[in-house]
Protein backbone atom coordinates (compact mmCIF):
# COMPACT_ATOMS: atom_id res chain seq x y z
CA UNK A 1 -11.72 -61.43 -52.62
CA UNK A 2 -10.25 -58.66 -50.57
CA UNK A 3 -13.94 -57.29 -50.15
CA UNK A 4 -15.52 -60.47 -49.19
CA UNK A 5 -12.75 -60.67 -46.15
CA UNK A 6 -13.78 -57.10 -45.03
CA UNK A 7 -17.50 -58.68 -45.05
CA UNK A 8 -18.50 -59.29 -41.52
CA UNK A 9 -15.28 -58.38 -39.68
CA UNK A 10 -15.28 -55.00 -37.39
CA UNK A 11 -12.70 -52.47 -36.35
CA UNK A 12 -10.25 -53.87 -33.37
CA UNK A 13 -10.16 -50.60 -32.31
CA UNK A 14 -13.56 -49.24 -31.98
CA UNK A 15 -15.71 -52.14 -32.76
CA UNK A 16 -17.08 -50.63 -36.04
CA UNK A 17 -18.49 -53.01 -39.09
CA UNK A 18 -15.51 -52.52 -41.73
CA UNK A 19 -17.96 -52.26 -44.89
CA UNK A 20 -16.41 -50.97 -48.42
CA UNK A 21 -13.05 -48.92 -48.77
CA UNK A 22 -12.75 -48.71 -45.23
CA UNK A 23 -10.32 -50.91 -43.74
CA UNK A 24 -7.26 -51.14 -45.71
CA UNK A 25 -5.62 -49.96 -43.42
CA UNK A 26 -3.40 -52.93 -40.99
CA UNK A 27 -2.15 -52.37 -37.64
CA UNK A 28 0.98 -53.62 -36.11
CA UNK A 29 -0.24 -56.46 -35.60
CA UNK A 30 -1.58 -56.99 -38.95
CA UNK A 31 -5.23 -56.29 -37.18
CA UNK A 32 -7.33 -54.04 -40.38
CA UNK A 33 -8.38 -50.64 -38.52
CA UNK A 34 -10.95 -48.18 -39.43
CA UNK A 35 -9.02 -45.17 -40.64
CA UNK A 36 -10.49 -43.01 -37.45
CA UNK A 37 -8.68 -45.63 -35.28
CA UNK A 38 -5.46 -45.26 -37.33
CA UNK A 39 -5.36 -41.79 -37.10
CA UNK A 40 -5.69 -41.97 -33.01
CA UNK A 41 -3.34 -44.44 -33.06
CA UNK A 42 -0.30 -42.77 -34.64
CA UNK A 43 -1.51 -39.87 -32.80
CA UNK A 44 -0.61 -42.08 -29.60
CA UNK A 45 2.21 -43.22 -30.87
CA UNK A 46 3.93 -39.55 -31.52
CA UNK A 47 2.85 -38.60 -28.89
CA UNK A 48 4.23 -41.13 -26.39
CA UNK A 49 7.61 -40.81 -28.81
CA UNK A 50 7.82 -37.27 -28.39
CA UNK A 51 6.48 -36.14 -24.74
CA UNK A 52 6.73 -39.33 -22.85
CA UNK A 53 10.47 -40.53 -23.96
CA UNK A 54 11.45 -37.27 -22.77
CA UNK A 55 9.53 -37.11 -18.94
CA UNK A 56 10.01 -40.77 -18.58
CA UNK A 57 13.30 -40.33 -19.37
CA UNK A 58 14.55 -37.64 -17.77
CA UNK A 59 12.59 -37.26 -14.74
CA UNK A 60 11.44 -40.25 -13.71
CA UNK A 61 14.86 -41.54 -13.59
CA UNK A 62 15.79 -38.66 -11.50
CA UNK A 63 12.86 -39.38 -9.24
CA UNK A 64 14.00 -42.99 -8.95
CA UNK A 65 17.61 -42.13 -7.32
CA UNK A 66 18.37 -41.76 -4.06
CA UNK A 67 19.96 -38.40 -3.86
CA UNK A 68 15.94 -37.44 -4.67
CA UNK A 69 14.80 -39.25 -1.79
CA UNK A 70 17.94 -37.41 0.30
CA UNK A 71 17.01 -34.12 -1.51
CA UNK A 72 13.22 -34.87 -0.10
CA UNK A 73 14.33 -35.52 3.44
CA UNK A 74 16.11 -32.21 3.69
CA UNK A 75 13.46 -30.07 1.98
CA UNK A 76 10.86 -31.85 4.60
CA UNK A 77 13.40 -31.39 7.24
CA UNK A 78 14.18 -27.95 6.59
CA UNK A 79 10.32 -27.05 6.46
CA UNK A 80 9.72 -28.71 10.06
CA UNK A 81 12.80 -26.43 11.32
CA UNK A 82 10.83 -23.52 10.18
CA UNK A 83 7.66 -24.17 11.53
CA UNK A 84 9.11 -25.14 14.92
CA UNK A 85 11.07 -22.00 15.20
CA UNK A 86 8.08 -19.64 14.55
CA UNK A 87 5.81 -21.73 16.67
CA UNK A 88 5.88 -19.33 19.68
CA UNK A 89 5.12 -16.64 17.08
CA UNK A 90 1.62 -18.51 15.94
CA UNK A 91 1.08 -19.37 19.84
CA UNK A 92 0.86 -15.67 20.58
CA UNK A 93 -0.78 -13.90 17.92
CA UNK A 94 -3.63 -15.67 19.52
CA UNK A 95 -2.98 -14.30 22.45
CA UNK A 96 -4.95 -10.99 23.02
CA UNK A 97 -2.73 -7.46 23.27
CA UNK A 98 -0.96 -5.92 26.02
CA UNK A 99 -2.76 -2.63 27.17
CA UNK A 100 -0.49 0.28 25.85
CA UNK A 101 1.56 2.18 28.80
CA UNK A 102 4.62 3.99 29.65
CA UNK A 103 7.00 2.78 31.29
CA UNK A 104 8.06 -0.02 28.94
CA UNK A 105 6.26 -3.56 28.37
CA UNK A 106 5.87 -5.11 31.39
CA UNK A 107 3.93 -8.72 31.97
CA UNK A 108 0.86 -8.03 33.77
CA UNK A 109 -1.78 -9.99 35.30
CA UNK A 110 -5.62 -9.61 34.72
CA UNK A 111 -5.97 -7.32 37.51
CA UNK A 112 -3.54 -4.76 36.65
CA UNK A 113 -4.65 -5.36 33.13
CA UNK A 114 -7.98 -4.50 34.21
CA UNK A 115 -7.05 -1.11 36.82
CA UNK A 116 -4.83 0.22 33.25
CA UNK A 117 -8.00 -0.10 31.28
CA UNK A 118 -10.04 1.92 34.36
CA UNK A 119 -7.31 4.60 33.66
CA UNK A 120 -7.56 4.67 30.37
CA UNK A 121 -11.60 5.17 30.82
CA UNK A 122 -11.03 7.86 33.91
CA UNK A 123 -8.66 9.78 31.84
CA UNK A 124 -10.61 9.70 28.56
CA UNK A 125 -14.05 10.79 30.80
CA UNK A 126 -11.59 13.81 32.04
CA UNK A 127 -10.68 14.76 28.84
CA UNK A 128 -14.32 15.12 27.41
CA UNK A 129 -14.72 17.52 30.62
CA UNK A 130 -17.42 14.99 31.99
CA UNK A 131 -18.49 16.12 35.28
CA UNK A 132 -17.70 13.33 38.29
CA UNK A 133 -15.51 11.66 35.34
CA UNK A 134 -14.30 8.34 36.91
CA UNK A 135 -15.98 8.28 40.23
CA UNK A 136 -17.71 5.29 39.98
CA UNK A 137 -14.32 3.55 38.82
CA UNK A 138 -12.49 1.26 41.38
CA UNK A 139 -9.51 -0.65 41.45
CA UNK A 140 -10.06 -4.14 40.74
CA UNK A 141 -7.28 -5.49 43.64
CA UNK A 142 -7.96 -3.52 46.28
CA UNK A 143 -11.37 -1.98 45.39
CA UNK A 144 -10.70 1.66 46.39
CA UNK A 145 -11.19 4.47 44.14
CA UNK A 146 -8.57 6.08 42.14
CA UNK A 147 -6.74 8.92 43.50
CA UNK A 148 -6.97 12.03 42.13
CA UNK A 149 -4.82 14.85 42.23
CA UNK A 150 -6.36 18.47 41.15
CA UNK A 151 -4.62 21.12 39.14
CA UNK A 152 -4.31 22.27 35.50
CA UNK A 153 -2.72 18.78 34.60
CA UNK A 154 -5.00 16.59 37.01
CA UNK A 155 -3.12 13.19 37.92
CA UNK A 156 -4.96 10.04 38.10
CA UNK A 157 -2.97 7.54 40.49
CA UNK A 158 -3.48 3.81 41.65
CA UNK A 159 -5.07 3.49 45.28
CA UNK A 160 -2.88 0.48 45.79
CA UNK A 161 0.04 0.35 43.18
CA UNK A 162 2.13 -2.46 45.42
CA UNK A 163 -1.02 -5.12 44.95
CA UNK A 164 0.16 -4.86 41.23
CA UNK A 165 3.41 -5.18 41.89
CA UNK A 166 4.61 -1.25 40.85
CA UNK A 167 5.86 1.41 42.71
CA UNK A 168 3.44 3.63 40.93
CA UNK A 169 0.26 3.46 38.13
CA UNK A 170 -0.64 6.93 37.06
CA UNK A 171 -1.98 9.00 33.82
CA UNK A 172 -2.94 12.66 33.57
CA UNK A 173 -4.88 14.89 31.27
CA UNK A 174 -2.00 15.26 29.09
CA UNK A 175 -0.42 12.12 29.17
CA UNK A 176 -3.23 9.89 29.10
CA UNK A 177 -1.08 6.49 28.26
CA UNK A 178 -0.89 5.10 31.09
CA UNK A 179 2.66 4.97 32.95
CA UNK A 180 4.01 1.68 34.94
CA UNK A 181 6.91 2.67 37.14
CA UNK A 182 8.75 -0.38 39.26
């Protein structure tokens, strides 16, 4: 009798015909299941026993209180803090370098940024021993040619210091950096 009930009636769980031996197995419910289906669903059932009790459990109520939420706030807080303080950082490091001089770091404009580099070229050009090293170079404010003053440590000196606002822009031979004095 058992086997004509089986007859025509399919697996619940996967839709299967249950034909024969298969099938003796009852659900909760009292549904028959295929014994693949059992297996998967004890399977589910450990494991949503085992793992599940425990996150569910544990964290989720954690999640759900309000000193989380607070916790939150001041981790998201704290993070914006941080990021607003080192904002001027990340504005300049876009920001292209300073020329290197002596004389201490000074804020310069694109003209005297421009007349530091011309040193820096007019002192290099002397140092190779290039003949009529620098001539062509001019300052960019006042468009006068650099003065130069012969000897064994030949000085290189701004035509027009004061349009850059310094007292003096000079370099030589043997100090070649550049040096800013106010």
């Amino acid at each position: 009798m058992a086997d004509q009930d089986k007859q025509g009636k399919s697996c619940p769980g996967c839709g299967k015909p249950l034909v024969g031996d298969s099938g003796d197995e009852h659900g909760r419910e009292g549904e028959i299941h295929c014994p693949q289906c059992m297996i998967e669903r004890a399977e589910k059932y450990i494991e949503d026993r085992s793992v599940g009790a425990v996150e569910k459990s544990g964290l989720k109520r954690l999640r759900e209180t309000m000193a989380w939420k607070i916790a939150l706030v001041v981790v998201l807080c704290a993070c914006l803090g941080i990021i607003v303080y080192q904002f001027p950082r990340l504005l300049a490091s876009f920001k292209g370098p300073q020329p290197i001089r002596m004389g201490g770091t000074y804020a310069t404009d694109a003209t005297t940024d421009k007349c530091i580099k011309n040193l820096w070229q007019f002192v290099y050009e002397l140092q190779q021993g290039k003949k009529g090293a620098g001539q062509t170079l001019v300052c960019p404010a006042s468009g006068k040619p650099y003065t130069i003053i012969p000897g064994t440590n030949p000085e290189i000196h701004c035509p027009n210091p004061g349009s850059h606002g310094f007292r003096d822009i000079v370099v030589s031979k043997k100090n070649p950096v550049p040096e800013l004095k106010k």
